[in-house]
Each structure stands twice: as structure tokens, then as C-alpha cells.
C-alpha atoms as a PDB file:
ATOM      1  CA  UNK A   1       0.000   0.000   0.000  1.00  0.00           C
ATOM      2  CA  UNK A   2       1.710   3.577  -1.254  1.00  0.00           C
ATOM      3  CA  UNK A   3       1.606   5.968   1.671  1.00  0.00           C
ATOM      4  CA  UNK A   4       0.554   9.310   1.289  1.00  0.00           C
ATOM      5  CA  UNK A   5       4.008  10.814   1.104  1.00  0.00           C
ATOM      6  CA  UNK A   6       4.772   8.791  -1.784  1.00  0.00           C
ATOM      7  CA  UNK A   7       1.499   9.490  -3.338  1.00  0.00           C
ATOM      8  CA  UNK A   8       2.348  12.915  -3.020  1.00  0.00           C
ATOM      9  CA  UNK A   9       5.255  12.853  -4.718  1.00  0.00           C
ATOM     10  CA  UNK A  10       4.603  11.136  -7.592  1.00  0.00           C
ATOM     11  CA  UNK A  11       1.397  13.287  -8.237  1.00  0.00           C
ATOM     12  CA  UNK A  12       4.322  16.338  -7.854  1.00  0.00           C
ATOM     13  CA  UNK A  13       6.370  14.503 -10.332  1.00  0.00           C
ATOM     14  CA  UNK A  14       3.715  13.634 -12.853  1.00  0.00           C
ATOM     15  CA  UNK A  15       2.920  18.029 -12.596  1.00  0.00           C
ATOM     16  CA  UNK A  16       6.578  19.041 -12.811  1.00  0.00           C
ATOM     17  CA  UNK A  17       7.155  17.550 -16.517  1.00  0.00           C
ATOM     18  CA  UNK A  18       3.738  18.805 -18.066  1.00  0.00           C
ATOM     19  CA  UNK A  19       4.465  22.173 -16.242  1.00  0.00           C
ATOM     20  CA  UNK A  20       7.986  22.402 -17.576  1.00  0.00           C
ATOM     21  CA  UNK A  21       6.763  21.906 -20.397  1.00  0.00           C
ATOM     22  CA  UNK A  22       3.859  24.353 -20.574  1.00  0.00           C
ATOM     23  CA  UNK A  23       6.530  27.302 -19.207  1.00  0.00           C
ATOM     24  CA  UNK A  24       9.249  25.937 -22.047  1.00  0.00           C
ATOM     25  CA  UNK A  25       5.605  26.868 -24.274  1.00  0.00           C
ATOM     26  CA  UNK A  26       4.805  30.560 -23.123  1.00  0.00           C
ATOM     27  CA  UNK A  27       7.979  31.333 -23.464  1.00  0.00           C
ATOM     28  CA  UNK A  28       9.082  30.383 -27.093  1.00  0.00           C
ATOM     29  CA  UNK A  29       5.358  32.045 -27.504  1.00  0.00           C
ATOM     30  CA  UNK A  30       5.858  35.523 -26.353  1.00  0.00           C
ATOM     31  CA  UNK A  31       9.931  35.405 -27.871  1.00  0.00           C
ATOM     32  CA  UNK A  32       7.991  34.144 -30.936  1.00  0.00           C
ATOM     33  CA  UNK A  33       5.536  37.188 -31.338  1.00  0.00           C
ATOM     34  CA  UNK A  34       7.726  39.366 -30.247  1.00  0.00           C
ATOM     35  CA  UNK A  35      10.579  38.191 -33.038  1.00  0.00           C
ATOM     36  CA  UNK A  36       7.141  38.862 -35.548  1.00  0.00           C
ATOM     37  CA  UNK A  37       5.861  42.191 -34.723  1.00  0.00           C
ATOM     38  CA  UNK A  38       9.773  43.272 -34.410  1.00  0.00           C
ATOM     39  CA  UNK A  39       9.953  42.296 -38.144  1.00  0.00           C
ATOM     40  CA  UNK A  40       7.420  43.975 -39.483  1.00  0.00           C
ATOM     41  CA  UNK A  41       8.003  47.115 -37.457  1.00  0.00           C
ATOM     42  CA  UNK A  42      11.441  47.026 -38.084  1.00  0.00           C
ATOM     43  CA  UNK A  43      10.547  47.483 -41.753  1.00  0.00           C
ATOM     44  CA  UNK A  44       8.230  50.185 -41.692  1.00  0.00           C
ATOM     45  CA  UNK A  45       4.961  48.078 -41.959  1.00  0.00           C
ATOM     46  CA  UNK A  46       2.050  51.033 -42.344  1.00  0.00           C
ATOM     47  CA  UNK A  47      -0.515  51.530 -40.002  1.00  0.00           C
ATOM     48  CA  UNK A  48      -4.171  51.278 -40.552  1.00  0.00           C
ATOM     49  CA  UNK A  49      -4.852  54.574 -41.132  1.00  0.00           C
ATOM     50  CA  UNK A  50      -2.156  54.964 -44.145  1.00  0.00           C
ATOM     51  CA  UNK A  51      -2.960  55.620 -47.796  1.00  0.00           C
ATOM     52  CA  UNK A  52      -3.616  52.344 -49.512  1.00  0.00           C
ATOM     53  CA  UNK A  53      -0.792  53.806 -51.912  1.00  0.00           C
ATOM     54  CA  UNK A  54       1.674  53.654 -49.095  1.00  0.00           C
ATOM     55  CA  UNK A  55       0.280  50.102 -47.850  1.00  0.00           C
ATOM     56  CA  UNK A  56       0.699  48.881 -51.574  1.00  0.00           C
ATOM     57  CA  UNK A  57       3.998  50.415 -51.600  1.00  0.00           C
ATOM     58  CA  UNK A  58       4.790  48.079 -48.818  1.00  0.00           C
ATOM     59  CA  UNK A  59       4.145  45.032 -49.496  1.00  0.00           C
ATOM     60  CA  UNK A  60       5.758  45.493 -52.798  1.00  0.00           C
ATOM     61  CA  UNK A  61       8.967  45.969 -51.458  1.00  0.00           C
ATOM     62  CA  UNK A  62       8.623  43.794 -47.945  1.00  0.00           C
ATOM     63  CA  UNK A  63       7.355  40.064 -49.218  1.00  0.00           C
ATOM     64  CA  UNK A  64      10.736  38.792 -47.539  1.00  0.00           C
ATOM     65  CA  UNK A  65       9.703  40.455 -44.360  1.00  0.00           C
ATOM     66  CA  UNK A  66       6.089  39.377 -44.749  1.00  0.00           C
ATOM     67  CA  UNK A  67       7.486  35.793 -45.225  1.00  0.00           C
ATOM     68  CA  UNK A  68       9.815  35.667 -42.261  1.00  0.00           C
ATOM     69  CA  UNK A  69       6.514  37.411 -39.326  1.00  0.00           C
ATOM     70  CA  UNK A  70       4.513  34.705 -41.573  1.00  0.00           C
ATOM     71  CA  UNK A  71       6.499  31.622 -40.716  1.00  0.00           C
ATOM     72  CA  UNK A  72       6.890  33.128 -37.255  1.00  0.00           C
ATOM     73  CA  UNK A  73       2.413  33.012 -36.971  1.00  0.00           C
ATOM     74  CA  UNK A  74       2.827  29.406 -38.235  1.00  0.00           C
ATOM     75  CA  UNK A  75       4.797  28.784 -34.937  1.00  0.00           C
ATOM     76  CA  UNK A  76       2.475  31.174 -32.679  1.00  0.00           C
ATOM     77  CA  UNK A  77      -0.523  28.525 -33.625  1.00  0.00           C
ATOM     78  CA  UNK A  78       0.777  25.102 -31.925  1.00  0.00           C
ATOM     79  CA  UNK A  79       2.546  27.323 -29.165  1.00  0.00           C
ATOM     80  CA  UNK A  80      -0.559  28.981 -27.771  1.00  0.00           C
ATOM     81  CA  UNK A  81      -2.567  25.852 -28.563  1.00  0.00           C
ATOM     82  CA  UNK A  82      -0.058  23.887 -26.278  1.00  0.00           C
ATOM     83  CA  UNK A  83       0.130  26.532 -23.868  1.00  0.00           C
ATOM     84  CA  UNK A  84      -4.163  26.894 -23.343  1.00  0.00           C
ATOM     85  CA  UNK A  85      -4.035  23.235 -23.367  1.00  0.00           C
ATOM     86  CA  UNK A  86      -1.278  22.617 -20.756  1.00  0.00           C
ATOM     87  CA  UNK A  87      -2.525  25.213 -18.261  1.00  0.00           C
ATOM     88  CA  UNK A  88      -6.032  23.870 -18.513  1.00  0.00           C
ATOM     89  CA  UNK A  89      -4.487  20.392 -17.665  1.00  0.00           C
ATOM     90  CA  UNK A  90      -2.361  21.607 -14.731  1.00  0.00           C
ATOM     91  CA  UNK A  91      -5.058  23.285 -13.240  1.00  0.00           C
ATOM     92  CA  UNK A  92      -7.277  19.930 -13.249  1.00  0.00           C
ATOM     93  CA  UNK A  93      -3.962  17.850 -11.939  1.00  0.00           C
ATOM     94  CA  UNK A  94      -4.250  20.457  -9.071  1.00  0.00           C
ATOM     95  CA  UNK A  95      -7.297  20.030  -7.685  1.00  0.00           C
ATOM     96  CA  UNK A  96      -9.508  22.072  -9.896  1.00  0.00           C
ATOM     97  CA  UNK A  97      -9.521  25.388  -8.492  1.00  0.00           C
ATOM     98  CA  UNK A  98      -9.805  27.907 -11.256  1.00  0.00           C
ATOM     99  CA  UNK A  99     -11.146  25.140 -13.949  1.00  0.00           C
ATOM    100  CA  UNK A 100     -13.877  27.036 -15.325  1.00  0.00           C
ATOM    101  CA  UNK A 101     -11.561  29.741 -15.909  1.00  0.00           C
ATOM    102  CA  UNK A 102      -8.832  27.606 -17.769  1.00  0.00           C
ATOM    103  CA  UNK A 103     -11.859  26.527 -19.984  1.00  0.00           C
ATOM    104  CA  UNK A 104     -12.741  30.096 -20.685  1.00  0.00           C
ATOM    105  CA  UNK A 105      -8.980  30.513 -21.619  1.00  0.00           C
ATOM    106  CA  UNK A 106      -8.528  27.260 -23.768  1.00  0.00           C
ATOM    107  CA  UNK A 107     -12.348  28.260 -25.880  1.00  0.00           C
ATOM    108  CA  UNK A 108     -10.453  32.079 -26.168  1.00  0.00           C
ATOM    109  CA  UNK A 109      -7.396  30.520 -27.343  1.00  0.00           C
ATOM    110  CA  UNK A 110      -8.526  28.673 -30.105  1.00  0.00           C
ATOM    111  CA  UNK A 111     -10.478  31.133 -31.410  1.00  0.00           C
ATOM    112  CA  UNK A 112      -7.552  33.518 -31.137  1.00  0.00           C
ATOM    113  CA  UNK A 113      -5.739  30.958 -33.234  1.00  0.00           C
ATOM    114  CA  UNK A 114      -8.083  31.061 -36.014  1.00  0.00           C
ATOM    115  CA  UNK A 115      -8.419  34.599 -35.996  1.00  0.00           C
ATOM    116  CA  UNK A 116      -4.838  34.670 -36.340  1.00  0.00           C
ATOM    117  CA  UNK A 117      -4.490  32.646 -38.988  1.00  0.00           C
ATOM    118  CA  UNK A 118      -7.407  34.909 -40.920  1.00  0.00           C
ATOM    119  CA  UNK A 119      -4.996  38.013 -40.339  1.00  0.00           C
ATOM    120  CA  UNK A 120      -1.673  36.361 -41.450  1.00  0.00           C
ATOM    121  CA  UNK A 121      -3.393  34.890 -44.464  1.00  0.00           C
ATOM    122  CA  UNK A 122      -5.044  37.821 -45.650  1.00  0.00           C
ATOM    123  CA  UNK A 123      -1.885  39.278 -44.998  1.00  0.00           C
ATOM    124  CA  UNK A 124      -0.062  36.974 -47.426  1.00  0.00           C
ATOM    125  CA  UNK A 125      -2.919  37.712 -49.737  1.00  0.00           C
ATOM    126  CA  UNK A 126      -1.408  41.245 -49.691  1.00  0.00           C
ATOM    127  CA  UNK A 127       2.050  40.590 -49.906  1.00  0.00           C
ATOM    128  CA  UNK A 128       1.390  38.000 -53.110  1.00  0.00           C
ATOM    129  CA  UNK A 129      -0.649  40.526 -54.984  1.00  0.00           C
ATOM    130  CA  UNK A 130       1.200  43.758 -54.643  1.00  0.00           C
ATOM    131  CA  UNK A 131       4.081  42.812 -56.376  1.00  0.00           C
ATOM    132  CA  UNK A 132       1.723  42.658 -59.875  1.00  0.00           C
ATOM    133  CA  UNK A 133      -0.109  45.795 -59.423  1.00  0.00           C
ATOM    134  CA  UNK A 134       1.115  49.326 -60.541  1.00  0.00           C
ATOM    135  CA  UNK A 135      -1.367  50.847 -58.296  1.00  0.00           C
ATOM    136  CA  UNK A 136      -4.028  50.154 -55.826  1.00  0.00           C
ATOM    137  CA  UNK A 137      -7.811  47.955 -56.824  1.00  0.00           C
ATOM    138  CA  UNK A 138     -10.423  48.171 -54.981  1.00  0.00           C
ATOM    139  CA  UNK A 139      -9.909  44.363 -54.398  1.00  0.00           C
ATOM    140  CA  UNK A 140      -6.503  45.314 -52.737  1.00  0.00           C
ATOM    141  CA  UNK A 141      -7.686  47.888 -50.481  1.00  0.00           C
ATOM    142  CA  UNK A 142     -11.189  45.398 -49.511  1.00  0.00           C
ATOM    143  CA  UNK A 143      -8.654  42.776 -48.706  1.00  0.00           C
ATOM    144  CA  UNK A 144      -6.554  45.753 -46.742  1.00  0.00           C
ATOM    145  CA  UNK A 145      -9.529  46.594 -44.551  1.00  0.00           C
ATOM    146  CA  UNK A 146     -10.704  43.287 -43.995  1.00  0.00           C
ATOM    147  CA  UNK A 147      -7.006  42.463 -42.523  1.00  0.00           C
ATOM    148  CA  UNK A 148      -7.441  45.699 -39.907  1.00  0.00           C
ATOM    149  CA  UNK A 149     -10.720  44.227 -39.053  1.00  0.00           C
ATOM    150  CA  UNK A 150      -9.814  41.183 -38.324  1.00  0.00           C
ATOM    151  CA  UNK A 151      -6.557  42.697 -36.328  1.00  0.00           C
ATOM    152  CA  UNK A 152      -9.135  44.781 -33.928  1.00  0.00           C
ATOM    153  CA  UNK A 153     -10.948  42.001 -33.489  1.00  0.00           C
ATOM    154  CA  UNK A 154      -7.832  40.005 -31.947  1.00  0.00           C
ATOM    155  CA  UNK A 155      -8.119  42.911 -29.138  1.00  0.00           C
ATOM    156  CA  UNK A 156     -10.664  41.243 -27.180  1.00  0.00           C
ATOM    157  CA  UNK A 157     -10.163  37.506 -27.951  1.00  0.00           C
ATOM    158  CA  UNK A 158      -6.724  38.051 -26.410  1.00  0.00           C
ATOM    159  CA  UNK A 159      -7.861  40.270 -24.050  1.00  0.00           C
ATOM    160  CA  UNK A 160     -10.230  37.508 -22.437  1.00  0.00           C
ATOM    161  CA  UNK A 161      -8.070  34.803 -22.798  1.00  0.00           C
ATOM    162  CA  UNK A 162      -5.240  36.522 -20.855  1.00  0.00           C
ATOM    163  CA  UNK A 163      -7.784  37.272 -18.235  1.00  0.00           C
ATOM    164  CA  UNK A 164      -8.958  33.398 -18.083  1.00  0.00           C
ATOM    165  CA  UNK A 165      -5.315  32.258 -17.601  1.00  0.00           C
ATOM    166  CA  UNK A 166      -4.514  34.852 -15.176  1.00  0.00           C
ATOM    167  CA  UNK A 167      -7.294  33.687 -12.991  1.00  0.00           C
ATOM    168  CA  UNK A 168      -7.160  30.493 -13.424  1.00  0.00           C
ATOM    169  CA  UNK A 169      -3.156  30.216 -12.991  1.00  0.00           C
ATOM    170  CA  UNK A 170      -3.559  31.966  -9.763  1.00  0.00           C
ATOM    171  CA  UNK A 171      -6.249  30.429  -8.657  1.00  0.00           C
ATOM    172  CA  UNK A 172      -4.675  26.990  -8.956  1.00  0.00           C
ATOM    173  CA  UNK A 173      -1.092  28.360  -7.009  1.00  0.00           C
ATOM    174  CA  UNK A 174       0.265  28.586  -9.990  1.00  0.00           C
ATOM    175  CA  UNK A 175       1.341  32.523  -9.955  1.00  0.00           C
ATOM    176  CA  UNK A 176       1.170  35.097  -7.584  1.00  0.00           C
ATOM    177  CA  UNK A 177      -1.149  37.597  -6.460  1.00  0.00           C
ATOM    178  CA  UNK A 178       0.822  40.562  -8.777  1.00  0.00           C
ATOM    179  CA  UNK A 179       0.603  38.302 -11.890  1.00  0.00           C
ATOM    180  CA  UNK A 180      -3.360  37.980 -11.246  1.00  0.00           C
ATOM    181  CA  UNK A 181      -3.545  41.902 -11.278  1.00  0.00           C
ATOM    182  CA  UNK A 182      -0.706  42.221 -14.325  1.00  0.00           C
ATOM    183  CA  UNK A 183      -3.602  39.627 -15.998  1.00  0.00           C
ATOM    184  CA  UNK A 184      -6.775  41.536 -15.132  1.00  0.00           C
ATOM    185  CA  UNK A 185      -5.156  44.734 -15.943  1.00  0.00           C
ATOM    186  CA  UNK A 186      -3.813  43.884 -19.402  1.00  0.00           C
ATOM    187  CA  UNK A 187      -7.032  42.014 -20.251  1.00  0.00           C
ATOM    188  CA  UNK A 188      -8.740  44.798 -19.503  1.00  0.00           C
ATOM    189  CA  UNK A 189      -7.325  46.850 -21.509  1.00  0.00           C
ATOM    190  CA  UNK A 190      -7.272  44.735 -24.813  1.00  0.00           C
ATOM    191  CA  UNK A 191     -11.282  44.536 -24.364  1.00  0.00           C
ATOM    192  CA  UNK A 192     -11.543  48.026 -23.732  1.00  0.00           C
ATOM    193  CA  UNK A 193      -9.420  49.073 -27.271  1.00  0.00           C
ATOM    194  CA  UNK A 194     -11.796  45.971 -29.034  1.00  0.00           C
ATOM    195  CA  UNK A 195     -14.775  47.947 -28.328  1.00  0.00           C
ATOM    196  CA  UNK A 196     -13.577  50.391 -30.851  1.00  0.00           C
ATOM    197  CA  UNK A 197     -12.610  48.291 -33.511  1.00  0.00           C
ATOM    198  CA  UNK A 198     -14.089  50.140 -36.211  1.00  0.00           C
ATOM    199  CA  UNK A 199     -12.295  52.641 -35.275  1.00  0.00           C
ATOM    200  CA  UNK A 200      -8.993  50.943 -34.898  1.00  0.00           C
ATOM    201  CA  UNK A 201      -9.461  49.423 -38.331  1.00  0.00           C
ATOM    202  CA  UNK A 202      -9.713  52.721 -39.662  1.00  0.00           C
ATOM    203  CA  UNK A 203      -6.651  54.132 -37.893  1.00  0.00           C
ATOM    204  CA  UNK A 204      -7.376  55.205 -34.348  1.00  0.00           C
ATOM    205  CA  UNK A 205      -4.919  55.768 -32.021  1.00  0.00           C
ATOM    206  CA  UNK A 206      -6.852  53.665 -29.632  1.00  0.00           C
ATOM    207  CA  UNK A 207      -4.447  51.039 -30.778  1.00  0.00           C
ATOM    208  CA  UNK A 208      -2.096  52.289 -28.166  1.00  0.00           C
ATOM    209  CA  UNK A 209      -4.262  50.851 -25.619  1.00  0.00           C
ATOM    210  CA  UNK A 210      -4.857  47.950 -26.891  1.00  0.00           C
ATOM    211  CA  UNK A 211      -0.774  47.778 -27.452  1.00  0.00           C
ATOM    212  CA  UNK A 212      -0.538  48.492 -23.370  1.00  0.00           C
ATOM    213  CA  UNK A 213      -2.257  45.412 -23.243  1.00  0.00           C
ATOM    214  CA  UNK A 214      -0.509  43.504 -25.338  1.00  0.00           C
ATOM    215  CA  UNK A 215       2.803  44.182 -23.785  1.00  0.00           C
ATOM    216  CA  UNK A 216       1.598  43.158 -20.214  1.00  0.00           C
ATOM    217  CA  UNK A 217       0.464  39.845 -21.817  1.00  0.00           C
ATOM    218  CA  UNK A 218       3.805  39.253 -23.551  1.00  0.00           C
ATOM    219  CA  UNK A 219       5.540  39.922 -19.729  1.00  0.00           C
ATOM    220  CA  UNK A 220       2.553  37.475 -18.133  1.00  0.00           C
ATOM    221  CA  UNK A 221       3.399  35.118 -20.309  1.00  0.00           C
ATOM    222  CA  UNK A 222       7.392  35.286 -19.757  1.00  0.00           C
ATOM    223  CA  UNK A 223       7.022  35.485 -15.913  1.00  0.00           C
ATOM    224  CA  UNK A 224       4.342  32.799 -16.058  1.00  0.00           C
ATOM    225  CA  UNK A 225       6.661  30.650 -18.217  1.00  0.00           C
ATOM    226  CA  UNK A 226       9.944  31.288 -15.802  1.00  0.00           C
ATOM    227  CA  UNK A 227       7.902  30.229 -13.134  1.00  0.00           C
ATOM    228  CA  UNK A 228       6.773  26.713 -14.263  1.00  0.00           C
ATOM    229  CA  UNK A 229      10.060  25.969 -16.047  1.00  0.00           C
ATOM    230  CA  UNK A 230      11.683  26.659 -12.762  1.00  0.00           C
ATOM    231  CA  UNK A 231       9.331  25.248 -10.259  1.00  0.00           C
ATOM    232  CA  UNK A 232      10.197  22.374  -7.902  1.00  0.00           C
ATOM    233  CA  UNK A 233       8.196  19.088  -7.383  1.00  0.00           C
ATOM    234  CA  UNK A 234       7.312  19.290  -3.798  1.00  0.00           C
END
């Protein structure tokens, strides 16, 4: 018969592997996105309020760049997909606490991933095109707005699922109590900037809140990951 100090430790063991390996996850994540938005910003990618000659005049002269933040999305997908799935698991391996938010997180996540993959393909569609056209169609520019649209609407599918994980993380011991308010705050703000995104499709500086956001996720994630990749079975 095991007693309930070995039971305990093997239960700590069977959570240290999955966890390193959820940690190993949010990090190559947030390094990932961050190595994609760095590209494109790096090379000048227009905003959404731009001419459509300037946007045009982009992706003419960027499909390299577009190609190297486009392979970069293809690895975003399985590492968020991992990640949701991971956390949701550790939180159930852990008694529970927090499960309904981890399932709020891991429905958030995958539709984050296929809203991502509607941005990046739409902007491929952009980036294949351009470089055949002597000035802008109307198809161009629909295909243009229809990529900002989709972009705003990121905003508050990330916004809830980093809001999800930060409650459910904590909630499970996972992180501590600063991580929880880093996660509500940052969520926050991503739904707040969604709620305009008409208006960040057409150019709005509102953006820049949504960007505030963003950047607290990117450190959640990191600290989160550091955390789990580093933690002790006990």
C-alpha cells in the first residue's frame, strides 16, 4: 500500500514535466511574437490609417519580411494551442480550483488561433498581390480593410483569454497575487481598445491601448513561463 508521502510525490512529479513543459511553451510564444511584430516594425509596416498607396507600396517591397513574421504566426498557432491546453491540464492535476476559468482561456485561445491565422493569411494575400499591381484595386484595399478588421478584433479575444489564464493560474497556485492583477489589468485593456474596432481598423490611435495590453500579456506570459520551467516538485 503507497503511503501518502509517496502518493504525493509522484502526483508532484507527474505536474513538474507537463508544467515544464507548458513554461518551455509561453515562453518560445511571447519570444515568438515578439521576433514577428519586431519584423514587421522594423521594416516600416504602415498603419491602418495609411494611404492604400503607401500600404501597396509596402508590401511590394517587404514580401521577404512578410514571409519571415509569416512563418513566425505558423509557430504562434501550436505554441498557444499547447500553452491553453497545458494550463487547462495543470489546473485539473491540481485540484480544480480555477477550472472554469482555464476553460474560458482554452475556448479564447482557439479562437484567437483562427483569428490569427485569418490576419496572417489575408496578410499573405497582400504581400502576393502587390508585387503585380502598378497601383491600388479596390480588391486590394477590400482585402486591406478586412485584414485591420480582423486585427481589432484580436483585441478582445486576447484580451479575455489573458484574463482566463490569469485567474485560473492563480487560482490553482500557480502565480502570484501581482501576476493575477498584471492579468486583469492587461485584459482589460485589450477589451476596452476591441470595443472600438471600427475605429482601430480605420486608424485610431486607440491602438495604443490595446498595445498596453498587449505588452503586459507578452511579460505574463514570460514570468508565467519562468515560473513553471523553474518550479520544484514538492
Amino acid at each position: 500500500m503507497r503511503s501518502p508521502q509517496n502518493t504525493a510525490t509522484r502526483l508532484a512529479r507527474s505536474w513538474f514535466v507537463p508544467g515544464r513543459l507548458v513554461g518551455a511553451a509561453a515562453i518560445a510564444f511571447a519570444v515568438s511574437v515578439a521576433i514577428e511584430n519586431a519584423v514587421l516594425a522594423g521594416t516600416g509596416a504602415p498603419t491602418f490609417g495609411a494611404p492604400i498607396e503607401e500600404v501597396l507600396a509596402y508590401y511590394a517591397a517587404n514580401k521577404d519580411s512578410v514571409a519571415i513574421a509569416s512563418s513566425q504566426v505558423a509557430l504562434n498557432l501550436p505554441l498557444l494551442l499547447v500553452f491553453v491546453t497545458g494550463l487547462h491540464g495543470l489546473v485539473e492535476r491540481r485540484g480544480g480550483a480555477g477550472a472554469d476559468w482555464s476553460r474560458l482561456t482554452l475556448a479564447a485561445g482557439a479562437t484567437l488561433s483562427a483569428i490569427f491565422v485569418l490576419v496572417n493569411a489575408l496578410q499573405i494575400g497582400l504581400a502576393l498581390s502587390a508585387g503585380g499591381l502598378a497601383e491600388p484595386t479596390p480588391a486590394f484595399e477590400l482585402v486591406w480593410q478586412v485584414h485591420a478588421a480582423a486585427f481589432a478584433l484580436t483585441l478582445p479575444t486576447l484580451g479575455t483569454t489573458f484574463i482566463g489564464a490569469a485567474l485560473a493560474a492563480h487560482a490553482s497556485g500557480l502565480t502570484p497575487a501581482w501576476q493575477r492583477l498584471l492579468g486583469l489589468v492587461g485584459g482589460s485593456l485589450l477589451l476596452a481598445a476591441g470595443i472600438g474596432n471600427l475605429a482601430i481598423a480605420d486608424g485610431s490611435k486607440l491602438i495604443f491601448v490595446g498595445l498596453l495590453g498587449f505588452a503586459a500579456w507578452l511579460v505574463w506570459l514570460l514570468a508565467t513561463g519562468v515560473r513553471l520551467v523553474r518550479s520544484r516538485a514538492r
